[in-house]
Protein backbone atom coordinates (compact mmCIF):
# COMPACT_ATOMS: atom_id res chain seq x y z
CA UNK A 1 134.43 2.42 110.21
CA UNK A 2 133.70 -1.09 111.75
CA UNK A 3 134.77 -4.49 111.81
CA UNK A 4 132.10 -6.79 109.64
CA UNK A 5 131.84 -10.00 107.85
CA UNK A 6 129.78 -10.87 104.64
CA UNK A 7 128.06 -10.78 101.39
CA UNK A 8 125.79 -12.15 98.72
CA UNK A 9 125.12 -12.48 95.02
CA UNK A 10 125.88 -14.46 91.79
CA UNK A 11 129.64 -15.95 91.99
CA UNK A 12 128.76 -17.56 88.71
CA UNK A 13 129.06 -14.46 86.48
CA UNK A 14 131.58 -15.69 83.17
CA UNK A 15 133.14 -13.00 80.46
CA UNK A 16 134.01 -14.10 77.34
CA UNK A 17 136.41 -13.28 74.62
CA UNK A 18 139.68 -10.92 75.08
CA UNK A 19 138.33 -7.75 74.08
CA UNK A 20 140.16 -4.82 75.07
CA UNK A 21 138.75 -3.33 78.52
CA UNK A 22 137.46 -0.09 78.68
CA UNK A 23 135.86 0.63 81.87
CA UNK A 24 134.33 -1.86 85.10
CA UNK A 25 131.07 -1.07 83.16
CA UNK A 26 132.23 -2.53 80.45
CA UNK A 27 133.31 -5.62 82.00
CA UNK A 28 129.98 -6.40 83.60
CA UNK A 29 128.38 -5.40 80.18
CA UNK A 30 130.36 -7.95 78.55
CA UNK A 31 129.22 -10.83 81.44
CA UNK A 32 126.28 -10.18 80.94
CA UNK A 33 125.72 -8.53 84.35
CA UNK A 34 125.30 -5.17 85.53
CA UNK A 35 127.12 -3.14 88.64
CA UNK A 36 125.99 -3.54 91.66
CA UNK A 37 125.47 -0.07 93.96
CA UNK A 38 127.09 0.45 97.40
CA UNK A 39 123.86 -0.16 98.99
CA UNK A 40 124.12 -3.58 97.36
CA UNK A 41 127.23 -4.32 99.02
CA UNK A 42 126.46 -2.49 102.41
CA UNK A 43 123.08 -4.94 102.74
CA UNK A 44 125.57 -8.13 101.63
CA UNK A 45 128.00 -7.54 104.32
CA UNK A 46 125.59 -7.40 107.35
CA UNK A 47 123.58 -10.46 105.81
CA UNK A 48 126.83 -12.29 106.03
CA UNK A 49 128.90 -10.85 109.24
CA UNK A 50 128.97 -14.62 110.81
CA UNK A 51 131.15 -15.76 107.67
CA UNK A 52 134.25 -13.65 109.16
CA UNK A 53 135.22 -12.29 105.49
CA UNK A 54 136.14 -8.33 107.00
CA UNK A 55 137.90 -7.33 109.50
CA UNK A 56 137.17 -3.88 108.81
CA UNK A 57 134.33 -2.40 106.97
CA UNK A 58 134.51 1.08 105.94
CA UNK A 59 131.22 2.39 106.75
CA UNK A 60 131.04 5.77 105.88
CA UNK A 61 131.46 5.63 101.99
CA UNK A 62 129.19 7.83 99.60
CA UNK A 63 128.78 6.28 96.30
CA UNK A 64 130.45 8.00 93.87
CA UNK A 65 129.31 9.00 90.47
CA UNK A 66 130.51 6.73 86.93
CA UNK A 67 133.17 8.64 85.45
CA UNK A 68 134.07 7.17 82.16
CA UNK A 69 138.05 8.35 81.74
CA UNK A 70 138.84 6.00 85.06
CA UNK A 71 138.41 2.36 84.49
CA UNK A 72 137.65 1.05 87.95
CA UNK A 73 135.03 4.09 88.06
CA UNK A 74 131.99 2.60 90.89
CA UNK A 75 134.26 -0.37 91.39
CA UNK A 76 134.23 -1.13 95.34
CA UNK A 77 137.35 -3.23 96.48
CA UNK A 78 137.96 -5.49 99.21
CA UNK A 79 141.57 -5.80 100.05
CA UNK A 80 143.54 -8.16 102.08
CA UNK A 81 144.67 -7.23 105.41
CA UNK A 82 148.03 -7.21 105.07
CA UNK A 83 148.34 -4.88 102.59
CA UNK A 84 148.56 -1.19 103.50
CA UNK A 85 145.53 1.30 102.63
CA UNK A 86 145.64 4.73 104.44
CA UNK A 87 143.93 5.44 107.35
CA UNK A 88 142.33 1.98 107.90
CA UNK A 89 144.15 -0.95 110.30
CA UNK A 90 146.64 -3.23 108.94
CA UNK A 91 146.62 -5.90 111.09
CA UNK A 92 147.78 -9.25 108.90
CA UNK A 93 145.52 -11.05 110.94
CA UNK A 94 148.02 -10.69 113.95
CA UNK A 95 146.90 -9.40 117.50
CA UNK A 96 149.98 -7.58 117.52
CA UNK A 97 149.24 -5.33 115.26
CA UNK A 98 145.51 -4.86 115.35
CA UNK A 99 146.14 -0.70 116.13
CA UNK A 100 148.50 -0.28 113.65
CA UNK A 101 147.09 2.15 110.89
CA UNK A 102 149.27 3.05 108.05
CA UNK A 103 149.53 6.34 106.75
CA UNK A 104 150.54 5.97 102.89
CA UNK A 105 148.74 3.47 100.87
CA UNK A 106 150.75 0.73 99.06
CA UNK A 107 151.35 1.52 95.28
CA UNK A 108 148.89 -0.94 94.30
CA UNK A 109 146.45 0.56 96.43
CA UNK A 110 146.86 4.27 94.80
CA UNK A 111 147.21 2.44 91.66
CA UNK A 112 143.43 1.07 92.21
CA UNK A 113 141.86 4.50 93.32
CA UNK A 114 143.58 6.58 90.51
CA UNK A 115 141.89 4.75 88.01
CA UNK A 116 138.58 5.16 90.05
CA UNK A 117 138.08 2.18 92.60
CA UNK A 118 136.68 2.85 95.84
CA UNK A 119 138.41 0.28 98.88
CA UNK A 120 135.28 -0.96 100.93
CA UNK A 121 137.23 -2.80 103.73
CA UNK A 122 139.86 -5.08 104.82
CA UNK A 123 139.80 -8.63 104.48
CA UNK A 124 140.27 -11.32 107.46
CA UNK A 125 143.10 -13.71 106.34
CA UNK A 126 145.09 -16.99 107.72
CA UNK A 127 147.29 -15.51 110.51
CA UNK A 128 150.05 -13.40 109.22
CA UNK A 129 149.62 -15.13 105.61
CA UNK A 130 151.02 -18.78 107.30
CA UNK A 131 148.44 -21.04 105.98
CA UNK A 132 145.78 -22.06 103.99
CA UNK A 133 142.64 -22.45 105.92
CA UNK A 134 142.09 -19.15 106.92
CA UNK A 135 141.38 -20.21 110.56
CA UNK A 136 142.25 -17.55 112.56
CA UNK A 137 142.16 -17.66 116.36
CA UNK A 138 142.25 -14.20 116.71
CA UNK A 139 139.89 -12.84 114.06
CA UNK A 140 137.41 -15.75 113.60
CA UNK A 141 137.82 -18.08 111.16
CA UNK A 142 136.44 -17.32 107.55
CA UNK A 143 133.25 -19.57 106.16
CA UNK A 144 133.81 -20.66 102.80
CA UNK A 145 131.01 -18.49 100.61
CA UNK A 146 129.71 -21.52 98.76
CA UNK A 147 129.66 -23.71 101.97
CA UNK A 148 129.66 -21.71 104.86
CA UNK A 149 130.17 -25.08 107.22
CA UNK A 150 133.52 -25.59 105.24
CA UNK A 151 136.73 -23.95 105.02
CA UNK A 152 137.28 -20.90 102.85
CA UNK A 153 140.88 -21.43 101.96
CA UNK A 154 143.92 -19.40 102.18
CA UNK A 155 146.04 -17.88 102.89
CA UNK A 156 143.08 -14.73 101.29
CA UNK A 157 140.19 -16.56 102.12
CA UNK A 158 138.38 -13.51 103.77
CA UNK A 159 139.27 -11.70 99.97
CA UNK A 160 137.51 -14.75 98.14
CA UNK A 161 134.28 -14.98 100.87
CA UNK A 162 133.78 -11.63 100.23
CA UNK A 163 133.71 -11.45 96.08
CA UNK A 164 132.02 -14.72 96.05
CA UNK A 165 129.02 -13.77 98.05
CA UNK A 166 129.29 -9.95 96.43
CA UNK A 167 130.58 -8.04 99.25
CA UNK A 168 132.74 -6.15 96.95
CA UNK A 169 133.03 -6.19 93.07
CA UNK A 170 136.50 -7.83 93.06
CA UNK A 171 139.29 -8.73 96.04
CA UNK A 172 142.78 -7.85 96.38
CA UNK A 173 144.70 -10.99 97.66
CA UNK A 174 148.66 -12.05 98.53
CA UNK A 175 150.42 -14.99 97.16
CA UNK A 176 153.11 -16.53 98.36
CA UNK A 177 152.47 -20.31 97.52
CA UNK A 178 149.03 -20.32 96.42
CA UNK A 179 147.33 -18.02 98.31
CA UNK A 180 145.30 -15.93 95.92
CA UNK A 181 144.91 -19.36 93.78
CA UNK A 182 143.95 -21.48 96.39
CA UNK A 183 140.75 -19.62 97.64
CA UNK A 184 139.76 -18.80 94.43
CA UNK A 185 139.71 -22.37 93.40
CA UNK A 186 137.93 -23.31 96.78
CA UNK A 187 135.10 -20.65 96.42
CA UNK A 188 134.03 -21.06 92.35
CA UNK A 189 136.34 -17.89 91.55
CA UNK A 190 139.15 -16.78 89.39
CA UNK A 191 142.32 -16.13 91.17
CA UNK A 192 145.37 -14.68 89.47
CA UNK A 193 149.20 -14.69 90.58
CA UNK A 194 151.11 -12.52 88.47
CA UNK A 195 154.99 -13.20 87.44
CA UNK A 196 156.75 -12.08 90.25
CA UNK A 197 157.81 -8.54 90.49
CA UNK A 198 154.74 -7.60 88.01
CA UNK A 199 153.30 -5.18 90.74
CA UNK A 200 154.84 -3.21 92.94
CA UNK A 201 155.53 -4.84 96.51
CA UNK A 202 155.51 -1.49 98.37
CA UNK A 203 153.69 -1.21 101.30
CA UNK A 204 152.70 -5.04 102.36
CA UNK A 205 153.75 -7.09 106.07
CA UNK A 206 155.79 -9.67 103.44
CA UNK A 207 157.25 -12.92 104.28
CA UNK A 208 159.20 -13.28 101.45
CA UNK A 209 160.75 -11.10 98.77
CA UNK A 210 161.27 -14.00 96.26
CA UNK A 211 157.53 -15.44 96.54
CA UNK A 212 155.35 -12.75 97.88
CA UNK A 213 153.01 -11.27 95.05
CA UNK A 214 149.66 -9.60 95.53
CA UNK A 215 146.79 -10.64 93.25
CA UNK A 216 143.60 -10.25 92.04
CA UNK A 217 140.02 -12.64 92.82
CA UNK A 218 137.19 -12.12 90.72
CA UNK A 219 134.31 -13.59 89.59
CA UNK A 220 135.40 -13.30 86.00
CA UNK A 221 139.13 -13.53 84.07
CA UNK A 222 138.13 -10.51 82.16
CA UNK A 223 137.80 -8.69 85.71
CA UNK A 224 140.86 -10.04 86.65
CA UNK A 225 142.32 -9.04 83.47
CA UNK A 226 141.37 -5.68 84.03
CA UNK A 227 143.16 -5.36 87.21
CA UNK A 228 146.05 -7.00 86.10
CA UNK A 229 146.33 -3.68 83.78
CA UNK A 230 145.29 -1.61 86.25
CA UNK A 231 147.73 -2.92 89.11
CA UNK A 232 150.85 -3.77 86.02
CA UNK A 233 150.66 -0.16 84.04
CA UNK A 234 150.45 -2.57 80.98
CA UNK A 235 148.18 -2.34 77.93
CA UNK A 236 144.16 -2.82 78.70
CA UNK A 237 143.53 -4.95 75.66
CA UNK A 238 144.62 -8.79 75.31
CA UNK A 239 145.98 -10.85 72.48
CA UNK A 240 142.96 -12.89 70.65
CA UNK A 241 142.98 -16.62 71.06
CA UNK A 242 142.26 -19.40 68.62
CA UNK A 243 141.42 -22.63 71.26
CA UNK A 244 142.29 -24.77 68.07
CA UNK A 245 145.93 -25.26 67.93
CA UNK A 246 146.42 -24.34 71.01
CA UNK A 247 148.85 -26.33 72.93
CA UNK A 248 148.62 -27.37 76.41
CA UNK A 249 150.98 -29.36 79.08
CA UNK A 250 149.69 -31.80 81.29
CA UNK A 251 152.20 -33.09 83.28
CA UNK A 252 150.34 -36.07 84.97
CA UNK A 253 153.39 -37.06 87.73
CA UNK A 254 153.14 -34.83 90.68
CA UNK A 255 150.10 -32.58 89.47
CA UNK A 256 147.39 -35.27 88.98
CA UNK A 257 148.91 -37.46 91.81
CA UNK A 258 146.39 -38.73 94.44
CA UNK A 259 143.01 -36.58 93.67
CA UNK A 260 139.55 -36.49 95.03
CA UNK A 261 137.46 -38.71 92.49
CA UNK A 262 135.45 -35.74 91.67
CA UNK A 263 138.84 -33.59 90.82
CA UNK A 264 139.90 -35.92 88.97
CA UNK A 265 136.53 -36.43 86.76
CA UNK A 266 135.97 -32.96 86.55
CA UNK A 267 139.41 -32.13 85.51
CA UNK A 268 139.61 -34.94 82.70
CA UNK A 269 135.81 -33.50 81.47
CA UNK A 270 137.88 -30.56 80.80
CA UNK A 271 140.66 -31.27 79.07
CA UNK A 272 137.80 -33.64 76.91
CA UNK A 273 136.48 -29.90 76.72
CA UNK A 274 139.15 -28.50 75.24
CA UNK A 275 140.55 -31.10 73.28
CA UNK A 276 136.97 -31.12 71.16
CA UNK A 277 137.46 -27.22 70.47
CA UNK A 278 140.73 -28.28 68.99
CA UNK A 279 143.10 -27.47 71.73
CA UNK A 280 146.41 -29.53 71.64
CA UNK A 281 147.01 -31.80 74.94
CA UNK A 282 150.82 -32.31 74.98
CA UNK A 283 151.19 -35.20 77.89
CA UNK A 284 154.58 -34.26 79.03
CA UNK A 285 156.15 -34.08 82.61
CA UNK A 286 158.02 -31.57 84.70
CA UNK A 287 161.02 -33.68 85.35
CA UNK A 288 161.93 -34.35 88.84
CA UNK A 289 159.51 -30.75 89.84
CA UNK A 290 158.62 -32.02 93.16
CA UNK A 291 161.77 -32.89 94.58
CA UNK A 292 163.31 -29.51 93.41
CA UNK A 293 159.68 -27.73 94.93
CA UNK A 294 160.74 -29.21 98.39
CA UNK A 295 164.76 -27.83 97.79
CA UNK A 296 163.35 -24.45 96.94
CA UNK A 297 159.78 -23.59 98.81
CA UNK A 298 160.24 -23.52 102.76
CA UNK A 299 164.02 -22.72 102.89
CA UNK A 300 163.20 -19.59 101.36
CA UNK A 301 160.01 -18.14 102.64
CA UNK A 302 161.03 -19.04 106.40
CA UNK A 303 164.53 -17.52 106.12
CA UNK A 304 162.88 -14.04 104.58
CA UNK A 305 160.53 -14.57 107.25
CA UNK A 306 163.08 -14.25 109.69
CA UNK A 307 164.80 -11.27 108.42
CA UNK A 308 161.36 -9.23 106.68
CA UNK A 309 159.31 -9.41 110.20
CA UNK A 310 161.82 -7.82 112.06
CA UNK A 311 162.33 -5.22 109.75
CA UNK A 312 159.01 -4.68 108.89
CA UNK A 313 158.01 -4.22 112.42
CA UNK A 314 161.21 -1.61 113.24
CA UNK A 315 160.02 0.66 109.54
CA UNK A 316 156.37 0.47 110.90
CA UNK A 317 155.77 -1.01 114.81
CA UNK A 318 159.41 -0.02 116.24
CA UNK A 319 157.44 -0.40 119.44
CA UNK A 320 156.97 -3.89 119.35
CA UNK A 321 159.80 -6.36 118.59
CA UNK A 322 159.37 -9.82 116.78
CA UNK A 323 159.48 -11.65 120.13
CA UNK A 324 156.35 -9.33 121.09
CA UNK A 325 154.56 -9.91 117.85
CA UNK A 326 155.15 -13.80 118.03
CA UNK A 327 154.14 -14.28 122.03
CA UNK A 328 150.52 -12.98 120.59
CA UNK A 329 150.53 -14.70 117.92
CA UNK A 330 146.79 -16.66 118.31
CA UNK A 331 146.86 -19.52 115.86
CA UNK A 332 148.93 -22.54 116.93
CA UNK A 333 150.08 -23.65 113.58
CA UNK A 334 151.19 -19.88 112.64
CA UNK A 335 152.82 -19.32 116.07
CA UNK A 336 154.67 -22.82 115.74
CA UNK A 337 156.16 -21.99 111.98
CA UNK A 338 156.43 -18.34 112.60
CA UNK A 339 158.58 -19.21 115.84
CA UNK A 340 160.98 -21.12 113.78
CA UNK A 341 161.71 -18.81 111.06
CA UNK A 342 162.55 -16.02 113.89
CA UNK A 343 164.78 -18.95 115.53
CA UNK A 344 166.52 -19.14 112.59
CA UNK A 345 165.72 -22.70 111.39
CA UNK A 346 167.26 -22.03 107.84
CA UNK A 347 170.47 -21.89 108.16
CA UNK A 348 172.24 -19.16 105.36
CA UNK A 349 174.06 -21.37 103.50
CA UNK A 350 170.84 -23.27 103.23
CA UNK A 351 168.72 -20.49 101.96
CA UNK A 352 171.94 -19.96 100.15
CA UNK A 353 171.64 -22.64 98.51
CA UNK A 354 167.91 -22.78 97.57
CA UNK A 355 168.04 -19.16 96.39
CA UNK A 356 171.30 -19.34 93.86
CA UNK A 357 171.25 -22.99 93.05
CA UNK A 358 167.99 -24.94 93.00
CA UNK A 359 165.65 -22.14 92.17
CA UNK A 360 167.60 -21.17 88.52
CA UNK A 361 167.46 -25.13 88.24
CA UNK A 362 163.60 -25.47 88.27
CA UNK A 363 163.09 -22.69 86.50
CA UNK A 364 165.40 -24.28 83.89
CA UNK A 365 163.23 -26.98 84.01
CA UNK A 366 160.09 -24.54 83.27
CA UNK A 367 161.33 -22.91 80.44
CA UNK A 368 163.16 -25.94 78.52
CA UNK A 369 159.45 -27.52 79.17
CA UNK A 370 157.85 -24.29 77.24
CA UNK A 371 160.43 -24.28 74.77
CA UNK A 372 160.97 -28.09 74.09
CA UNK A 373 157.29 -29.40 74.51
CA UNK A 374 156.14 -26.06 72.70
CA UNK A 375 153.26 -25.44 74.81
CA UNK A 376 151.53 -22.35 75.76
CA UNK A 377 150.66 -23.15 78.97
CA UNK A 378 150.83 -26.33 81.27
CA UNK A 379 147.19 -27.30 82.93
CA UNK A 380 146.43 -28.99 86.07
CA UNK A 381 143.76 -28.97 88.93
CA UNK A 382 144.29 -26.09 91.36
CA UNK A 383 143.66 -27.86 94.44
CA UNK A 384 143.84 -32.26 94.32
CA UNK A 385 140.51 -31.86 96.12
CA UNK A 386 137.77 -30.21 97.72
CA UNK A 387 138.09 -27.77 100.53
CA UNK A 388 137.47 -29.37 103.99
CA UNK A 389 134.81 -28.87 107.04
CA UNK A 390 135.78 -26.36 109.14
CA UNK A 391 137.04 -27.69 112.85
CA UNK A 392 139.11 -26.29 115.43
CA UNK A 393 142.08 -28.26 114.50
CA UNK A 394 142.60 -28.12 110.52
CA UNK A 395 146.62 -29.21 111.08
CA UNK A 396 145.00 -32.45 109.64
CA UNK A 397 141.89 -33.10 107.01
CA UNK A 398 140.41 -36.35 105.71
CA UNK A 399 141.58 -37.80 102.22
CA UNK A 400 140.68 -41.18 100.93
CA UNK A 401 139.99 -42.58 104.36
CA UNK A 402 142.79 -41.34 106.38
CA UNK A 403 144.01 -37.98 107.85
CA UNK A 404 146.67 -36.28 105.94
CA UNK A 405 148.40 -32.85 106.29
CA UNK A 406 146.25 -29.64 105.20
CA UNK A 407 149.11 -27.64 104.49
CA UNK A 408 151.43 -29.43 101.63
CA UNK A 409 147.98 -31.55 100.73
CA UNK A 410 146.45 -28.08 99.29
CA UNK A 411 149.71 -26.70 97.83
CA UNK A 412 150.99 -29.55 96.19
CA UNK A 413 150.17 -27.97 92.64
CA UNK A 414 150.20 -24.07 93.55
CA UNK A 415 153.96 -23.86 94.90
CA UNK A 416 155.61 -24.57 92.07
CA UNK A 417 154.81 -21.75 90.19
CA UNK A 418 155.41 -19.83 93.51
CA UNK A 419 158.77 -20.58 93.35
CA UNK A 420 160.03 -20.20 89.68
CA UNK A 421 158.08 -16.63 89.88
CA UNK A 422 155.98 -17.27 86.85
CA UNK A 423 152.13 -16.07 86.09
CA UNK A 424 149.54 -18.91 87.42
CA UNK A 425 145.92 -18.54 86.99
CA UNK A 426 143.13 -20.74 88.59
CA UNK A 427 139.70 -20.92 86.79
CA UNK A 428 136.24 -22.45 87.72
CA UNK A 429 135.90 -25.86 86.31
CA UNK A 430 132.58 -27.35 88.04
CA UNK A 431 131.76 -28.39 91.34
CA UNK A 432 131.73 -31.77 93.12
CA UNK A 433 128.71 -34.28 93.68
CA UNK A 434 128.49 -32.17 97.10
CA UNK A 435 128.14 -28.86 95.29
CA UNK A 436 132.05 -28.03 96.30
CA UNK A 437 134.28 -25.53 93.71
CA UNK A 438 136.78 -27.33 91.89
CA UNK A 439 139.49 -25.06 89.98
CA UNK A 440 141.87 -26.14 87.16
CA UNK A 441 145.30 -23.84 87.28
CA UNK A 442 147.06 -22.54 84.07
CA UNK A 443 150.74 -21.61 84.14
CA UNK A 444 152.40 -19.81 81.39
CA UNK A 445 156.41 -19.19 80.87
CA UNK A 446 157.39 -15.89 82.62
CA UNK A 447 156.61 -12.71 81.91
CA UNK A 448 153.72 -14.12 79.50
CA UNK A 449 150.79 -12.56 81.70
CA UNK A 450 148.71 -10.87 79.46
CA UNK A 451 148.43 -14.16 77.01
CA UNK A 452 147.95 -16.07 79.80
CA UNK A 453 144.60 -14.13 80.85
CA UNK A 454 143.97 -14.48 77.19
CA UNK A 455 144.26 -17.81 77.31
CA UNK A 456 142.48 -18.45 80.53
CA UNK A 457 139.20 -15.96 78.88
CA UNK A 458 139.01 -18.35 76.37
CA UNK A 459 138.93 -21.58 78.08
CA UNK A 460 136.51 -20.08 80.73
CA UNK A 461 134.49 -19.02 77.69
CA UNK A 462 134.23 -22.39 76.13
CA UNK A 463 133.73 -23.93 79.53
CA UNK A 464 130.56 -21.64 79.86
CA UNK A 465 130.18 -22.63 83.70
CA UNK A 466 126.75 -21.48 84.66
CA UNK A 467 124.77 -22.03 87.98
């Protein structure tokens, strides 16, 4: 076992359809690709250590042979580092913990290698899941695996550099505001957030109950759909899709505020996609979404911050105490944010407040929008632009001629569906006149998972991104 970096290989690769899924064979099959060996991997990683993707590789794997009764049978997983696998380090990207080695595996985790996947390291990560560039001072901070001079994303952008330069066949991420999304969208990959409560939490350094989800990044929604099963316990197959009929929201105020010009062209080529196959664009906004986003997002995740830290670290670390874990704390923006949470900057009545109250208001809002607007699914860009050079200081990046804030910049459009816990999925849409991802995010109304994937394979398909 060592700590490594990297990965190569065709981030490009498109399923189509919603067939039911028998095996990872299967799914490559249908991509038109086939699996790539352990060897294949191995050579990937040390081609790409410099990106900062791993922070630990497990070396000593044997490849195992295809065993058709277990789906994820020669499947090699990367997995975030702040979620729990046996016998390797779970370090959330934290100094603190860097020699802390669990000895159960989260659920999801024995979910994964009961149906035949194979973890083939741990992924580097923004600092203790508090961000979005996945700059870590401690760590190194992750290359983006389309443009390795630019950031990767966050707060799983050492999960998304991995799968999209094939260091593993797929990448187990955490969400709490659009960290599995983001990345995806950033890197030319499909990144899927779950309703919350969909998998099992066990196991994970969490910094909130009410937003925290892990999810899957893939190269393909039909890969993601198969983990989705996989990680869920639900049924393999998906619902088929007609694309004409199908109605979609676009809520133009707040989502499709203040893009990049090439977001915003490639975004409106899509929906010009979709509206020739017959799809139904219902222009409708989420009233007043972004002022109930701001009562709801930070009140909550930094007052669970303040109480899951501390108990995380007495269940796992009893040794070391929050005010131990935060003095090491590397990156300045995490050690800043994470140092108000455990200060107690939410008040309870606050939190209070934003739990009881304005969360069961927006997700009023979401499902009278569903059920009023009849839509299927609301449709947006991922990210309202590009991902960023990398530089030391990434508190700020450059939009339309001035320097704005990274942080609420990037999750502008991801939080929202953070917050009222329902499934979000972000899908390649094209890439920028300087070769840059661009992602377009689907929501659907809660609990409506599997048709979202369904949906989301059959826009990809009619998309047909290629290199």
């Amino acid at each position: 076992m060592t700590n490594d970096k990297n990965n190569t290989g065709d981030h490009h690769r498109r399923a189509a359809g919603s067939t039911a899924l028998a095996t990872w064979a299967t799914v490559l099959l249908s991509c038109g690709a086939t699996a790539d060996t352990l060897e294949d991997y191995y050579r990937a990683i040390d081609a790409h250590e410099s990106y900062n993707a791993f922070i630990t590789v497990v070396r000593d794997l044997q490849a195992t042979p295809a065993d058709n009764q277990k789906p994820l049978s020669g499947m090699y997983i990367s997995v975030k580092d702040n979620v729990h696998v046996a016998g390797l380090p779970n370090t959330a990207g934290t100094p603190a913990l860097r020699n802390f080695v669990p000895s159960e595996d989260a659920e999801i985790i024995s979910r994964l290698k009961a149906a035949g996947a194979t973890i083939i390291g741990k992924n580097n990560m923004h600092e203790l899941a508090y961000g979005i560039t996945s700059n870590n001072a401690a760590f190194g901070a992750v290359h983006n695996g389309v443009k390795p001079a630019y950031m990767a994303g966050g707060s799983s952008g050492g999960t998304a550099t991995a799968v999209a330069l094939n260091m593993a066949s797929a990448g187990i991420g955490t969400d709490t505001g659009g960290s599995v999304r983001l990345p995806a969208a950033l890197n030319g990959l499909v990144g899927f957030r779950p309703s919350t409560g969909r998998y099992p939490a066990s196991g994970m350094t969490m910094i909130s109950n009410t937003r925290d989800t892990a999810g899957p990044i893939t190269r393909t929604v039909a890969e993601a759909a198969l983990l989705d099963a996989i990680l869920s316990g639900d049924d393999a197959s998906l619902p088929d899709i007609d694309l004409n009929g199908l109605r979609l929201g676009v809520p133009r105020a707040y989502f499709y505020d203040a893009l990049d010009a090439d977001v915003a062209a490639t975004v409106e080529s899509v929906l010009a996609t979709l509206s020739a196959h017959g799809v139904e664009l219902i222009e409708a906004d989420l009233k007043d979404i972004g002022e109930l986003n701001e009562k709801v997002g930070f009140p909550i995740v930094l007052f669970e911050t303040s109480q899951l830290l501390p108990a995380y670290l007495a269940k796992y670390q009893p040794d070391i105490s929050a005010a131990e874990l935060l003095a090491q704390i590397a990156s300045p923006d995490v050690k800043g944010i994470v140092g108000d949470a455990l200060a107690g900057a939410i008040p309870e009545e606050v939190y209070l407040d934003a739990r009881d109250v304005q969360r069961p208001l927006m997700q009023a809002v979401y499902a009278d929008y569903f059920r009023t607007e009849r839509v299927d699914a609301v449709i947006f860009p991922t990210t309202a632009m590009t991902a960023r050079p990398r530089k030391e200081d990434m508190s700020t990046v450059e939009f339309g001629g001035e320097q704005v804030p990274t942080f609420p910049s990037y999750i502008r459009n991801t939080d929202p569906a953070s917050n009222v816990g329902i499934p979000g999925i972000s899908i390649p849409a094209g890439v920028s006149s300087q070769g840059l991802p661009i992602g377009v995010e689907l929501d659907g109304p809660a609990g409506s998972d599997r048709r979202l994937l369904a949906i989301a394979a059959a826009i990809e398909s009619a998309l047909a991104i290629t290199d």
